[in-house]
Protein backbone atom coordinates (compact mmCIF):
# COMPACT_ATOMS: atom_id res chain seq x y z
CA UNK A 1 -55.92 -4.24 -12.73
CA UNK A 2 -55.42 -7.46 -14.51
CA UNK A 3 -52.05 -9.28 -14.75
CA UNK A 4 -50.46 -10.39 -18.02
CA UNK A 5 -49.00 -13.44 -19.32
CA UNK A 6 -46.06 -13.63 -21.26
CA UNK A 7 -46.14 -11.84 -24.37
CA UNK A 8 -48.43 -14.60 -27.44
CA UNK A 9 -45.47 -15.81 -29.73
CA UNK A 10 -45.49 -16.46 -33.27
CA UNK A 11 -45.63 -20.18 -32.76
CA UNK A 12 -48.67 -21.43 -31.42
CA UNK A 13 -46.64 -24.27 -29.59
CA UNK A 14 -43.39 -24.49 -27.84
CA UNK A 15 -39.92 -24.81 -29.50
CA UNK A 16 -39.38 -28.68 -29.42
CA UNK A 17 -36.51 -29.17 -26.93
CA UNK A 18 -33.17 -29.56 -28.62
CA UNK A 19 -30.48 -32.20 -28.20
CA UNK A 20 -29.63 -32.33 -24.58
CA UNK A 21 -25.72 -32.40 -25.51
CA UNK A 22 -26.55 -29.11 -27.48
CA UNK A 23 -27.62 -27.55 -24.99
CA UNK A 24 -24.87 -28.30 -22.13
CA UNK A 25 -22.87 -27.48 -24.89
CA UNK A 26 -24.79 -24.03 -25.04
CA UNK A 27 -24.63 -23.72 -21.38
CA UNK A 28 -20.62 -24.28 -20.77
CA UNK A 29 -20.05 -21.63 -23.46
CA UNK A 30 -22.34 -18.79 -21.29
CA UNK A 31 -20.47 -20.24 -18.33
CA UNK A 32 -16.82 -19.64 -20.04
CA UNK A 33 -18.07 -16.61 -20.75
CA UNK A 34 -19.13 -15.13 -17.55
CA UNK A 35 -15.68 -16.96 -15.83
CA UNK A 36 -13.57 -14.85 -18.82
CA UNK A 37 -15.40 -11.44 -18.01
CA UNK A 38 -15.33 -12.51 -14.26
CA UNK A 39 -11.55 -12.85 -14.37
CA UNK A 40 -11.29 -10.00 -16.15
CA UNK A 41 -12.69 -7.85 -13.64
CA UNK A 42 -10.71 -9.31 -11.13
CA UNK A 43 -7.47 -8.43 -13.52
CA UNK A 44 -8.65 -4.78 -13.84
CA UNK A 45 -9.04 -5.25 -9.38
CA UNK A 46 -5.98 -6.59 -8.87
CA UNK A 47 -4.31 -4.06 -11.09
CA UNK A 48 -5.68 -1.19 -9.62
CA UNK A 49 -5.10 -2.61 -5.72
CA UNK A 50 -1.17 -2.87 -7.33
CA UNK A 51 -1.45 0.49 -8.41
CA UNK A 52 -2.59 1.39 -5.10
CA UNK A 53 -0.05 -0.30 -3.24
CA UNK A 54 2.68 0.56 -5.30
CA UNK A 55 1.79 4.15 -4.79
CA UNK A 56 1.66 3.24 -0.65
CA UNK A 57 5.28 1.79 -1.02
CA UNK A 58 6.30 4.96 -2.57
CA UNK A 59 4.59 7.05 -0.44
CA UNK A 60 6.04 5.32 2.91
CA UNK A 61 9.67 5.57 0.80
CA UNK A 62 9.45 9.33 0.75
CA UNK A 63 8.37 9.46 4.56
CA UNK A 64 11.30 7.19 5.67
CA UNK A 65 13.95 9.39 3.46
CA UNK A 66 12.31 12.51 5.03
CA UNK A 67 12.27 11.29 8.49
CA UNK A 68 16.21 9.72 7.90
CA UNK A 69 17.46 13.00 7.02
CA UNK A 70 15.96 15.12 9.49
CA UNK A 71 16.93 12.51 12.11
CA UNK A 72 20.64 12.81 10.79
CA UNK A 73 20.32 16.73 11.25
CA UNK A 74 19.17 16.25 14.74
CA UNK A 75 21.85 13.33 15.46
CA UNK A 76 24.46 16.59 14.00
CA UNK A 77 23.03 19.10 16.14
CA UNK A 78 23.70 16.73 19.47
CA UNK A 79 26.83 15.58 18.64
CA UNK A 80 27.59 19.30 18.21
CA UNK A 81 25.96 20.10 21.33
CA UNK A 82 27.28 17.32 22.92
CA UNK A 83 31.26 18.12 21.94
CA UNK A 84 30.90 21.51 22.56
CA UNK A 85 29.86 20.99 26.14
CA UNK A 86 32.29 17.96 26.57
CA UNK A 87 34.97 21.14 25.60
CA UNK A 88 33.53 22.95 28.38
CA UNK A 89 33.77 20.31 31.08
CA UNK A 90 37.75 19.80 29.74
CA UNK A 91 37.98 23.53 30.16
CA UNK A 92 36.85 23.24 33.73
CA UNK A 93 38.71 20.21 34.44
CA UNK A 94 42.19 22.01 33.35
CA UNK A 95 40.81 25.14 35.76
CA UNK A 96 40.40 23.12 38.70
CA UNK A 97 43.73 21.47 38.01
CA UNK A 98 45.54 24.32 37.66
CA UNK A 99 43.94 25.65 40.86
CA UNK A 100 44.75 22.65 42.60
CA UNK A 101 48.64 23.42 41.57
CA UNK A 102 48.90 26.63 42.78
CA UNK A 103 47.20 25.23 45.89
CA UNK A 104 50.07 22.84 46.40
CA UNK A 105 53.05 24.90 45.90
């Protein structure tokens, strides 16, 4: 197996070097390039984590009115509970008093 050079080129000698100033002018145009496409794949990120987020708040939202409303039904049935058994112990209370009349006449 025998390795390659790089492929012969038309020219039978190297490009002559251009103007240095050319070329770093060259070079920060590739470099604004990449930093444009590189922020805007971090603007297509950040959107979509947003997205994401957004959807999270909205999400949690729906939980909290879920949980909120069933906790007010629950908070109803006690208090329900609650009064009807304070009734009860009035009930008794009145009983015993009026036992504890008759007792004393």
């Amino acid at each position: 197996m025998t390795e390659r050079g790089p492929a012969p080129s038309s020219d039978r000698y190297a490009r002559p070097v251009s103007d240095p100033a050319d070329t770093e002018h060259r070079l920060a145009r590739l470099e604004a390039r990449v930093e444009d496409r590189g922020l805007a794949d971090l603007g297509v990120k950040v959107d979509v984590n947003r997205r994401a987020i957004n959807a999270l708040g909205v999400q949690t939202a729906a939980r909290f009115d879920r949980l909120e409303a069933e906790m007010r039904a629950g908070f109803a049935e006690m208090r329900g509970r609650l009064d009807g058994a304070a009734a009860g112990y009035q009930h008794i209370v009145e009983l015993l008093n009026t036992l504890l009349r008759d007792d004393q006449r």
